[in-house]
N, C-alpha and C. Protein backbone atom coordinates (compact mmCIF):
# COMPACT_ATOMS: atom_id res chain seq x y z
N UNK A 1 174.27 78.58 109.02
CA UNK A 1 173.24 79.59 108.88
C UNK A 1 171.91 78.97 109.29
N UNK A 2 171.08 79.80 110.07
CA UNK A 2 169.53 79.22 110.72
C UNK A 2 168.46 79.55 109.86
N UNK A 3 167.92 78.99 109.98
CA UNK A 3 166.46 79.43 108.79
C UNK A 3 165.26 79.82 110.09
N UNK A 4 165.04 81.09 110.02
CA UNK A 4 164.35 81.80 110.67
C UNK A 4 163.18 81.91 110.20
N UNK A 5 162.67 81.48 108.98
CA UNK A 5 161.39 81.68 108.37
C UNK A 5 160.71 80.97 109.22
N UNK A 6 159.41 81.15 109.44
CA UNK A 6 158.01 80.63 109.90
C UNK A 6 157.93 79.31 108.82
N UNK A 7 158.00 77.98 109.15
CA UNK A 7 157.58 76.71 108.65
C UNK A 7 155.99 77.18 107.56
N UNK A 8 156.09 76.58 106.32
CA UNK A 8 154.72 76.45 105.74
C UNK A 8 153.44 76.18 106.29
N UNK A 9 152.11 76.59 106.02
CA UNK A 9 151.29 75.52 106.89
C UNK A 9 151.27 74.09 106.65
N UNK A 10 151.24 74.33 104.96
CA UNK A 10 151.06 72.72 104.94
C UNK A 10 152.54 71.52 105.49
N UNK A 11 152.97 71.75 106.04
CA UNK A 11 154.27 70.98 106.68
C UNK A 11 154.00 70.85 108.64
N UNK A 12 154.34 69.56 108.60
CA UNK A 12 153.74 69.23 109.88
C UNK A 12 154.57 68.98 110.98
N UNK A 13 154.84 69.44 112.08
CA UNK A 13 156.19 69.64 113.14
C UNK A 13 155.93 68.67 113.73
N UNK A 14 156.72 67.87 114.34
CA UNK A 14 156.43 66.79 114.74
C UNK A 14 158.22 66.51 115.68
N UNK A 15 157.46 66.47 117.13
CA UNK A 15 158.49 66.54 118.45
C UNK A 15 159.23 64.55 118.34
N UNK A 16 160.16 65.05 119.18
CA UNK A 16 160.98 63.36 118.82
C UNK A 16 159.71 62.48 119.09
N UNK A 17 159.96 61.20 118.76
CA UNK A 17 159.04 59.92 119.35
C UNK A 17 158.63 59.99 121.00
N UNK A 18 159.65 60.33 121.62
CA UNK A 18 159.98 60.16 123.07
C UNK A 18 158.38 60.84 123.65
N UNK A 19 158.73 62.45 122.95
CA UNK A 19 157.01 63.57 123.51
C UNK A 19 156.14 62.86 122.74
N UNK A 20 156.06 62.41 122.14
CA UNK A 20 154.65 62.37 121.11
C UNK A 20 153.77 61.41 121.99
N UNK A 21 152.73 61.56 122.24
CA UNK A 21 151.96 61.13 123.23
C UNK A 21 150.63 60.34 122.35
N UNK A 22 149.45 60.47 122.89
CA UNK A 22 148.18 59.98 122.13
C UNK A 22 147.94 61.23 121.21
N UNK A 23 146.93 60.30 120.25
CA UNK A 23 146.68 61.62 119.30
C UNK A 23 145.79 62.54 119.65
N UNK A 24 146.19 63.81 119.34
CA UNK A 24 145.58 64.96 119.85
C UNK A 24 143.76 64.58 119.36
N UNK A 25 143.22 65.74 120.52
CA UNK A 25 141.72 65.60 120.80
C UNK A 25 141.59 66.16 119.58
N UNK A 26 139.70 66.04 119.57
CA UNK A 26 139.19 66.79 117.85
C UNK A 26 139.70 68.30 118.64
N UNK A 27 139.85 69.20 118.06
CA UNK A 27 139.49 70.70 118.18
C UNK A 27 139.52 71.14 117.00
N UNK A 28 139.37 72.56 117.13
CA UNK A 28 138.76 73.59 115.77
C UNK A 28 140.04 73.79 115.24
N UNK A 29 139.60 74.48 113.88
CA UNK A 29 140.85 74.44 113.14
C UNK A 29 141.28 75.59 113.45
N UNK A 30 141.00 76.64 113.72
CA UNK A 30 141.63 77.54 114.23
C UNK A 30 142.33 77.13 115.34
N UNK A 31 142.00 76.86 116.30
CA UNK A 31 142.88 76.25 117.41
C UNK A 31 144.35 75.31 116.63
N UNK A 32 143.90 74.19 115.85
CA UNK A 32 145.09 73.92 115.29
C UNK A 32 145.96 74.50 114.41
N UNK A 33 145.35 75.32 113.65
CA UNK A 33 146.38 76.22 113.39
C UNK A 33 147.22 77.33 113.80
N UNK A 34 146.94 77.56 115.03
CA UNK A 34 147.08 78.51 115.46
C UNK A 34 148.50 77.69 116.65
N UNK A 35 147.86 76.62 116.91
CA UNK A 35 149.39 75.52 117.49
C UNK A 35 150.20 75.04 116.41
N UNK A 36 150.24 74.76 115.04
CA UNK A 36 151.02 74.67 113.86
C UNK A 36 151.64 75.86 114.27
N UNK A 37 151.30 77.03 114.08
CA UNK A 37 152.07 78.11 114.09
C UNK A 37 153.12 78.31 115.41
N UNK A 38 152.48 78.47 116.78
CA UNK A 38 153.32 78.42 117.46
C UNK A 38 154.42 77.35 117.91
N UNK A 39 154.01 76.29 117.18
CA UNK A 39 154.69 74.81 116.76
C UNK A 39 156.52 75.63 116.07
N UNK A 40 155.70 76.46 114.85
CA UNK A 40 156.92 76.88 113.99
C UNK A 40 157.77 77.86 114.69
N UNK A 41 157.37 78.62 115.33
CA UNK A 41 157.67 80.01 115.99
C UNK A 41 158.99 79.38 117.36
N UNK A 42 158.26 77.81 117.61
CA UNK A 42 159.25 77.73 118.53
C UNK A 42 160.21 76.80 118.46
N UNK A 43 160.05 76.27 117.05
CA UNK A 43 161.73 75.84 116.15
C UNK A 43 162.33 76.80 115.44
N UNK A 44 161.99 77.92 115.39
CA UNK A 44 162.82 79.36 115.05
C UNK A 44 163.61 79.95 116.00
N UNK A 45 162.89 79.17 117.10
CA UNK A 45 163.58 80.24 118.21
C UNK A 45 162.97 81.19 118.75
N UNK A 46 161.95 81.34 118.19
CA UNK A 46 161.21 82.53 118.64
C UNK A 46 160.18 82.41 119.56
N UNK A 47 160.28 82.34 120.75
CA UNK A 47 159.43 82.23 121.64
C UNK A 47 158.28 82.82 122.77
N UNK A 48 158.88 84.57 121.62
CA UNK A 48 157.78 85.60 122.63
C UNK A 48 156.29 85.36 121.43
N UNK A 49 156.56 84.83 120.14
CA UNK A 49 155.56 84.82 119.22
C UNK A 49 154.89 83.61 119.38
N UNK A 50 155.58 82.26 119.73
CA UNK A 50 155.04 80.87 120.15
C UNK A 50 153.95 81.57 121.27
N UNK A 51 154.31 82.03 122.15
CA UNK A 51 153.60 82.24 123.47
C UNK A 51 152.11 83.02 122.70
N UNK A 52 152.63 83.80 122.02
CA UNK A 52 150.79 84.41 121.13
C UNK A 52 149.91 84.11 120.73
N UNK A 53 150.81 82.78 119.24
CA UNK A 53 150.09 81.87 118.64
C UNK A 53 149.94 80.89 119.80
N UNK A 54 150.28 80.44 120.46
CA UNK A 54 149.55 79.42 121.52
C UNK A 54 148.72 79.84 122.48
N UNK A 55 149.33 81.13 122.74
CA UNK A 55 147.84 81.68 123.87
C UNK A 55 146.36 81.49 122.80
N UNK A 56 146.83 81.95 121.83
CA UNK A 56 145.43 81.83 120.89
C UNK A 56 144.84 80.71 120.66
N UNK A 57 145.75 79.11 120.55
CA UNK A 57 145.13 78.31 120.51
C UNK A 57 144.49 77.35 121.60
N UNK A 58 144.83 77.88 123.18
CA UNK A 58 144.67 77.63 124.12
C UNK A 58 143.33 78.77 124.07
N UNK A 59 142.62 79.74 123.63
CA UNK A 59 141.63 80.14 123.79
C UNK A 59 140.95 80.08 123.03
N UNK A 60 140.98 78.87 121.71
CA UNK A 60 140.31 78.64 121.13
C UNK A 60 139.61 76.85 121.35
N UNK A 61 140.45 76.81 122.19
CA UNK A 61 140.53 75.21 122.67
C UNK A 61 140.96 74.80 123.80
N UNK A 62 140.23 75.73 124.84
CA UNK A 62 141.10 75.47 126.27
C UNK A 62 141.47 73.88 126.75
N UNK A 63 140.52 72.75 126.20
CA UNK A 63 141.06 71.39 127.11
C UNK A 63 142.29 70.70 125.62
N UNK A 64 142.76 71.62 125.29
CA UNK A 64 144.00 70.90 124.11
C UNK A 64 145.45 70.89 124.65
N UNK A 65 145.15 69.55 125.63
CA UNK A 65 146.66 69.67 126.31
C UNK A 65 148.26 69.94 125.75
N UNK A 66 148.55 69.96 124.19
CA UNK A 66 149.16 70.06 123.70
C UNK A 66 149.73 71.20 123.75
N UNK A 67 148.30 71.74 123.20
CA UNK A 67 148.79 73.47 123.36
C UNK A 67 148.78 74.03 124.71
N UNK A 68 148.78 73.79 125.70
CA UNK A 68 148.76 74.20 127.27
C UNK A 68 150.69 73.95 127.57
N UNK A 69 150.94 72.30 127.44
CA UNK A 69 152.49 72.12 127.71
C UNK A 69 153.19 73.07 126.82
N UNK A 70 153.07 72.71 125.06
CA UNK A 70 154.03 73.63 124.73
C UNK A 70 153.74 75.41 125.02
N UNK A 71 152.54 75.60 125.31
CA UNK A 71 152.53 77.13 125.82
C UNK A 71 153.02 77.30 127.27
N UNK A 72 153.52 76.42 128.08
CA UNK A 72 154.23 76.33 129.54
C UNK A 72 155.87 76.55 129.08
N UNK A 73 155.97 75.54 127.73
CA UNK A 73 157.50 75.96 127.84
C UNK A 73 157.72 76.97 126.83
N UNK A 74 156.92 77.64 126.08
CA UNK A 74 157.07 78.95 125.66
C UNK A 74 157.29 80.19 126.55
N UNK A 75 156.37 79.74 127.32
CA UNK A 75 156.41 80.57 128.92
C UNK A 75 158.23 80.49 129.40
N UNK A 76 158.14 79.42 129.41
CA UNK A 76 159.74 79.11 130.48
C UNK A 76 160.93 79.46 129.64
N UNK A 77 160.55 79.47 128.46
CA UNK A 77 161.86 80.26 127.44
C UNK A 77 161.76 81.54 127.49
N UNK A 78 160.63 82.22 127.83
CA UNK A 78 160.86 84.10 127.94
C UNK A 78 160.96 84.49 129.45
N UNK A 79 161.41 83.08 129.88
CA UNK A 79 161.39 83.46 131.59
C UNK A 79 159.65 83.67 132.74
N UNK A 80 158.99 83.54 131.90
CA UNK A 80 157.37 83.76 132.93
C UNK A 80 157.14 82.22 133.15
N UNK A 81 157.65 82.24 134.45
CA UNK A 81 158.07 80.97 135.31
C UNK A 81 156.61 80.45 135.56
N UNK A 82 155.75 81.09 136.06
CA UNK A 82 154.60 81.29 136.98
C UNK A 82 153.63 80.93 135.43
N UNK A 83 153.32 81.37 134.63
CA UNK A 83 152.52 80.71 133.82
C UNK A 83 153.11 79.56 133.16
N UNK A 84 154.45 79.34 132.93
CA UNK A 84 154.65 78.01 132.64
C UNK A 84 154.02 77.07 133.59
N UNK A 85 154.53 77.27 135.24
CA UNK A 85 154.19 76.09 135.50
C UNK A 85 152.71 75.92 135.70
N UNK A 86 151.78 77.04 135.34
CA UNK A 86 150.44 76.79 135.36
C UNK A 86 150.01 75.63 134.06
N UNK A 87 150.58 75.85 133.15
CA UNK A 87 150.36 75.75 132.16
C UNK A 87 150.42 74.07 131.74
N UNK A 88 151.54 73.94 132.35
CA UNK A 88 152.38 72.23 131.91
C UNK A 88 151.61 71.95 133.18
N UNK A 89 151.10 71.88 133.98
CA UNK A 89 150.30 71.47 134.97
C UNK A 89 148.94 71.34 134.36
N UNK A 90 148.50 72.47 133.92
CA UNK A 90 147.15 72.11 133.30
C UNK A 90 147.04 70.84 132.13
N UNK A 91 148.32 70.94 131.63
CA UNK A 91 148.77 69.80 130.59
C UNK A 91 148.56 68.60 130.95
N UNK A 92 148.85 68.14 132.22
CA UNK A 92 149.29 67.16 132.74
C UNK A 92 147.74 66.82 133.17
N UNK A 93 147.10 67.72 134.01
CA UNK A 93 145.94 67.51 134.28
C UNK A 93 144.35 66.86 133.35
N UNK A 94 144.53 67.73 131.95
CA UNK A 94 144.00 67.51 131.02
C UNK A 94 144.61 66.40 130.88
N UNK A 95 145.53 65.64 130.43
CA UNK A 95 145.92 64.25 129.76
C UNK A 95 146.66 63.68 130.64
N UNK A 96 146.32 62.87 131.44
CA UNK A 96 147.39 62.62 132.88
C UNK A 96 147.86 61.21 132.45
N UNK A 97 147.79 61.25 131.22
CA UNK A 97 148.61 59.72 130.33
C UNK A 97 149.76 60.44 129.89
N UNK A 98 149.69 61.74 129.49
CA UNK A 98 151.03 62.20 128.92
C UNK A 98 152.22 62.45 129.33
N UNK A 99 153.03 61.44 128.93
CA UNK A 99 154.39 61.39 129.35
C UNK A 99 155.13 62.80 128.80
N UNK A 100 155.05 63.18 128.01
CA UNK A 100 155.60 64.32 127.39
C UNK A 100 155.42 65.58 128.75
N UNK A 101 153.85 65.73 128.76
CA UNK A 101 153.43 66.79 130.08
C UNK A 101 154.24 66.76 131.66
N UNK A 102 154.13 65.68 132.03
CA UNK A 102 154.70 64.98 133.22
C UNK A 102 156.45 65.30 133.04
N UNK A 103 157.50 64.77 132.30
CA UNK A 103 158.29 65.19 132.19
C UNK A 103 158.89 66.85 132.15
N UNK A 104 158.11 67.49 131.16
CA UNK A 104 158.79 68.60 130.91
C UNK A 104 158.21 69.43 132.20
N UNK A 105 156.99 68.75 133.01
CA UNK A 105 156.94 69.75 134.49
C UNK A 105 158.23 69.23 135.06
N UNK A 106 158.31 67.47 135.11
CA UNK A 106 159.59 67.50 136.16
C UNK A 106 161.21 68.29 135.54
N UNK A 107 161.16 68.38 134.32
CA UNK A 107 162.66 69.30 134.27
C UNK A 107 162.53 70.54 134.40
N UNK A 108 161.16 71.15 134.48
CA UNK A 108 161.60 72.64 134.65
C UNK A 108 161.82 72.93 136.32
N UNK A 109 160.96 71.81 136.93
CA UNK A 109 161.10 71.86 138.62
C UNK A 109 162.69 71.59 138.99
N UNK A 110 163.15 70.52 138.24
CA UNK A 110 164.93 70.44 138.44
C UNK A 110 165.75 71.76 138.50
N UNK A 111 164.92 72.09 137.06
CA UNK A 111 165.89 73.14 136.57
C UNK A 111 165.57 75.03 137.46
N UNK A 112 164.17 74.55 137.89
CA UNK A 112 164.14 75.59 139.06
C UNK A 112 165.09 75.40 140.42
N UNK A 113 165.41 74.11 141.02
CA UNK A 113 165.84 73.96 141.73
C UNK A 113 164.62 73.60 143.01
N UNK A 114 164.00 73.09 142.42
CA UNK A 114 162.40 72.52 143.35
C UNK A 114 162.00 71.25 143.14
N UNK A 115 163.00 70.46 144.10
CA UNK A 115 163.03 69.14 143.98
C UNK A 115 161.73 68.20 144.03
N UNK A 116 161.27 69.03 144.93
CA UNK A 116 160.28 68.09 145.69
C UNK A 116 159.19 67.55 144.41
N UNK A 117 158.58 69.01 144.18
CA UNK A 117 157.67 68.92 143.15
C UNK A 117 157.96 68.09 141.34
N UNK A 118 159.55 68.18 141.23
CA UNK A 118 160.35 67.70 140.15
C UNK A 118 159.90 66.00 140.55
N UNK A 119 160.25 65.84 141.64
CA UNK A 119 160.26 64.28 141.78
C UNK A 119 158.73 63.68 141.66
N UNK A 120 158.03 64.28 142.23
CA UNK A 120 156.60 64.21 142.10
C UNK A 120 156.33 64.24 140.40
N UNK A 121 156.51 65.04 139.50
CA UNK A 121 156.02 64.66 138.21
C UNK A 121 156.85 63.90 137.54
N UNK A 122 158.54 63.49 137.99
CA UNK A 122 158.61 62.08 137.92
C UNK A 122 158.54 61.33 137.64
N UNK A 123 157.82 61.10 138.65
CA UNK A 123 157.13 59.61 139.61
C UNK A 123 156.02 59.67 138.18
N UNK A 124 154.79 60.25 137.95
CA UNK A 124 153.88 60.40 137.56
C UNK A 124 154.19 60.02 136.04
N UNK A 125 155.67 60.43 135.56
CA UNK A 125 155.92 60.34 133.97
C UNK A 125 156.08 59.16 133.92
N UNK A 126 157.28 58.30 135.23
CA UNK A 126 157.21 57.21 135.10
C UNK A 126 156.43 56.02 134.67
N UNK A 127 155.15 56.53 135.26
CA UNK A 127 154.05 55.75 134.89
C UNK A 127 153.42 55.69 133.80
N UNK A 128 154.08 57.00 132.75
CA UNK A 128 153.32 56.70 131.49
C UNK A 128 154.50 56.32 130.19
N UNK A 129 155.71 55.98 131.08
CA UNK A 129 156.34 55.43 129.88
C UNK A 129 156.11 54.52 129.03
N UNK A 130 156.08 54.99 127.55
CA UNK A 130 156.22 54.01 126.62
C UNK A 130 156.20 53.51 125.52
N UNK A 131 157.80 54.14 125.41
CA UNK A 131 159.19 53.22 124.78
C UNK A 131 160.30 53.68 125.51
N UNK A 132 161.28 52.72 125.11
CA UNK A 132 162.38 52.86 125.50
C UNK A 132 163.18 54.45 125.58
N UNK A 133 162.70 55.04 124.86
CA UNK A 133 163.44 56.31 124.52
C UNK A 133 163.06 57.15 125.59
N UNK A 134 162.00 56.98 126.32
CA UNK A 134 161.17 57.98 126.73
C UNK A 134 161.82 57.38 128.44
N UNK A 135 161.97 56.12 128.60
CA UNK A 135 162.83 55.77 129.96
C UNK A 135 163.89 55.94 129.53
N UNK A 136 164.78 56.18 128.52
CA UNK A 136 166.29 56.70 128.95
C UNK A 136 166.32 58.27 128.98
N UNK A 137 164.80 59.41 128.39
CA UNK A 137 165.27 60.30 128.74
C UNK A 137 165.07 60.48 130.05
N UNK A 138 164.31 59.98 130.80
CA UNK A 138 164.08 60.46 132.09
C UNK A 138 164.98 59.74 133.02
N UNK A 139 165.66 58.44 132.99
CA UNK A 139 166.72 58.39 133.72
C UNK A 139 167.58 59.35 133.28
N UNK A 140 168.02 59.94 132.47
CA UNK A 140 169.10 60.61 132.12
C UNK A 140 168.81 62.36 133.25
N UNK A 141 167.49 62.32 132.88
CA UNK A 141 166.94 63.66 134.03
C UNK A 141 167.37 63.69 135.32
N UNK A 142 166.67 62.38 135.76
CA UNK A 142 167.01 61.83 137.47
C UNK A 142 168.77 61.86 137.31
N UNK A 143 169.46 61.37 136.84
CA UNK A 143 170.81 60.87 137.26
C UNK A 143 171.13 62.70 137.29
N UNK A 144 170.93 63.25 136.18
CA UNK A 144 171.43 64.68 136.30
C UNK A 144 171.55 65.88 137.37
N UNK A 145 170.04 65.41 137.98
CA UNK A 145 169.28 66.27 139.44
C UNK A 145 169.86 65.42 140.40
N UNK A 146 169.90 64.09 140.42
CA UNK A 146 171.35 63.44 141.59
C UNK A 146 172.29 64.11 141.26
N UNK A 147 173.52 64.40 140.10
CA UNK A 147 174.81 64.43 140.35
C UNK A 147 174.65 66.06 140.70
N UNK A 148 173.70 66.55 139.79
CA UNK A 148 173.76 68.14 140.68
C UNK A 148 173.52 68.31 142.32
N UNK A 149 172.60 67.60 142.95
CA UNK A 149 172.12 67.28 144.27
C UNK A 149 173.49 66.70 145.10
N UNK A 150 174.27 65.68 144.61
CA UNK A 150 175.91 65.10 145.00
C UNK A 150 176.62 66.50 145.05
N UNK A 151 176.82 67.45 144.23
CA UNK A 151 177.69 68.52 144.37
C UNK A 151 177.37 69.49 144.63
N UNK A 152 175.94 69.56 145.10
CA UNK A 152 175.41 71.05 144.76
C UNK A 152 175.47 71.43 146.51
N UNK A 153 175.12 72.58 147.50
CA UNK A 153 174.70 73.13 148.71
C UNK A 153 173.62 72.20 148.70
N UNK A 154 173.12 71.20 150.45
CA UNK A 154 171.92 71.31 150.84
C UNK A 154 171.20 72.34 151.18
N UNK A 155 169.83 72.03 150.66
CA UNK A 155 168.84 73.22 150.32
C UNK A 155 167.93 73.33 151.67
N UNK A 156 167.34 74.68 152.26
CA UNK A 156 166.29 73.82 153.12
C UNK A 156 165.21 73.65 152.43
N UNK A 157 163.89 72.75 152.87
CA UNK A 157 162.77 72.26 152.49
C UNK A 157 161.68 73.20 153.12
N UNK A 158 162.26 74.12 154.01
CA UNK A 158 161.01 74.70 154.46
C UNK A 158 159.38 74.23 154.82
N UNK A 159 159.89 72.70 155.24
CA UNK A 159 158.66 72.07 155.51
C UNK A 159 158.40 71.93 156.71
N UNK A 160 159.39 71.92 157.83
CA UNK A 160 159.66 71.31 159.56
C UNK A 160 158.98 72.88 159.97
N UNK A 161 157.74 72.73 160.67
CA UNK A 161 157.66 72.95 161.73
C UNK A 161 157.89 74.07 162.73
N UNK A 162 157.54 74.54 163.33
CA UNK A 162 158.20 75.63 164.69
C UNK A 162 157.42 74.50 166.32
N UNK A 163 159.25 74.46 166.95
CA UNK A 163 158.65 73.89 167.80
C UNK A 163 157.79 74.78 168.63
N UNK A 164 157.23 74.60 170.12
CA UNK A 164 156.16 74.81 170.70
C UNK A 164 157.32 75.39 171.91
N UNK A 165 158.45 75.11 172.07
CA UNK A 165 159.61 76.37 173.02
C UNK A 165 159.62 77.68 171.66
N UNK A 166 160.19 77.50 170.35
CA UNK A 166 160.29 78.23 169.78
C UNK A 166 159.13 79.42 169.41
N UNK A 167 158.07 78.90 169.57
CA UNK A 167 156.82 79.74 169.36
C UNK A 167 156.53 80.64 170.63
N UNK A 168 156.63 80.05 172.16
CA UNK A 168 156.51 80.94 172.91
C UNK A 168 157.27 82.05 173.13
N UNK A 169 159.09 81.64 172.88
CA UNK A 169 159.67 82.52 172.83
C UNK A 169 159.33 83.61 171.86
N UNK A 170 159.05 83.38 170.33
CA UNK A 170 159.25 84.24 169.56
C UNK A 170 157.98 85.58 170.34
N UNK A 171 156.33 84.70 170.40
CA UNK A 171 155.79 85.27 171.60
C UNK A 171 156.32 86.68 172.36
N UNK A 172 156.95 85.91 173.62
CA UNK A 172 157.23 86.49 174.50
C UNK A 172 157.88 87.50 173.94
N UNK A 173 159.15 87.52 173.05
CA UNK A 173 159.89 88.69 172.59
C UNK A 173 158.37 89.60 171.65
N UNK A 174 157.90 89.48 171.15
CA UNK A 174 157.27 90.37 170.25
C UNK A 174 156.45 90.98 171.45
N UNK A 175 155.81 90.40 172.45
CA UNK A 175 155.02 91.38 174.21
C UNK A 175 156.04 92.03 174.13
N UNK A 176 157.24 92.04 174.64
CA UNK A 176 158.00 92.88 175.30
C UNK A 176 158.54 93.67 174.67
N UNK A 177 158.32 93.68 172.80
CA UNK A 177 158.96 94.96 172.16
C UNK A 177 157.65 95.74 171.92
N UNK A 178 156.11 95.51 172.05
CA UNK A 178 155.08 96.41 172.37
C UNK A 178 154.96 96.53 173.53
N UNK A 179 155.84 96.45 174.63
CA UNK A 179 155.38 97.04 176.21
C UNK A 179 156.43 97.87 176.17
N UNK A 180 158.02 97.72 175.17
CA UNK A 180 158.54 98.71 175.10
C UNK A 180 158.21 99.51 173.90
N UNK A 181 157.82 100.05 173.74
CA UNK A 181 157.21 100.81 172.66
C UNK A 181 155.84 101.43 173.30
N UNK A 182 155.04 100.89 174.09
CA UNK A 182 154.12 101.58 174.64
C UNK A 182 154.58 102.41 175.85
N UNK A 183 155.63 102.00 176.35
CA UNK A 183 156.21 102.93 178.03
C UNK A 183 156.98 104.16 177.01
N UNK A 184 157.45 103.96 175.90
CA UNK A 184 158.17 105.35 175.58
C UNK A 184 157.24 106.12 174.68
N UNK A 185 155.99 105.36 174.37
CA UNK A 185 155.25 106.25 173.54
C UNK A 185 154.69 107.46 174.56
N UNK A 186 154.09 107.20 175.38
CA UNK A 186 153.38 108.54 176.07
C UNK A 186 154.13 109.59 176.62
């Protein structure tokens, strides 16, 4: 059986060792309470109410990177892809020591299937490991996005280019379907 109740205030949530990063900036107490709450909301499970109480404490405290990441993956649990990754980005940006921020952008990029950018925050978490726990979760990430990448379809990258034959042609065909289109218009 789950205990669905909303956590007390006075009781303090506290993510494995691995996220726990530097200690949070001063902000207002409303702002922190208002991340206590969506703190509780999203060990219930409940994550359209995390996203409320954290929007609130993100507008009571916009540079509180805490509340920016976990309001990215509140985001990414009700599916609003697009403000998560605003969000854990702004995280990352605000505290670019936080290993916690850096990671949970690179698994949601895995778990989008957007390598590029996954490897890129990474790279970046890499650099703020530290303890041990926090390098075996992220090898454990990487080995995962390899063995999926080993079995999975190559993807394209949509990064290459149009050569300079391919451009004239495409060109030339688009003249000749407005010269046909202009001889049957009149």
């Amino acid at each position: 059986m789950t205990n669905n109740a909303p956590l007390e205030k006075t009781e303090l949530v506290e993510f494995p060792v691995a996220l726990q990063g530097t200690p949070p900036p001063a902000v207002s107490i409303k702002a922190r309470q208002c991340f206590q709450e969506g703190m509780a909301h999203l060990q219930c499970g409940d994550a359209p109410g995390a996203v409320t109480a954290l929007t609130r404490s993100v507008e009571h405290a916009p540079a509180f990177p805490d509340a920016h990441m976990l309001l990215g993956i509140a985001h990414a649990l009700t599916s609003n892809i697009y403000p998560a990754i605003d969000h854990l980005e702004e995280a990352a940006k605000l505290d670019p020591d936080s290993f916690a921020a850096h990671y949970t952008l690179a698994q949601l990029n895995f778990k989008l299937r957007t390598p590029k950018p996954g490897y890129e925050a990474a790279q970046r978490a890499l650099k703020c490991i530290q303890t041990l726990e926090q390098r075996k979760m992220l090898a454990q990430l990487r080995t995962e996005l390899w063995e999926r990448e080993r079995n999975g379809i190559a993807r394209p990258s949509f990064i290459k280019q149009f050569s300079t034959r391919m451009l004239i042609f495409a060109g030339s065909a688009i003249a000749a379907a407005i010269i046909f289109v202009m001889s049957y218009a009149r």
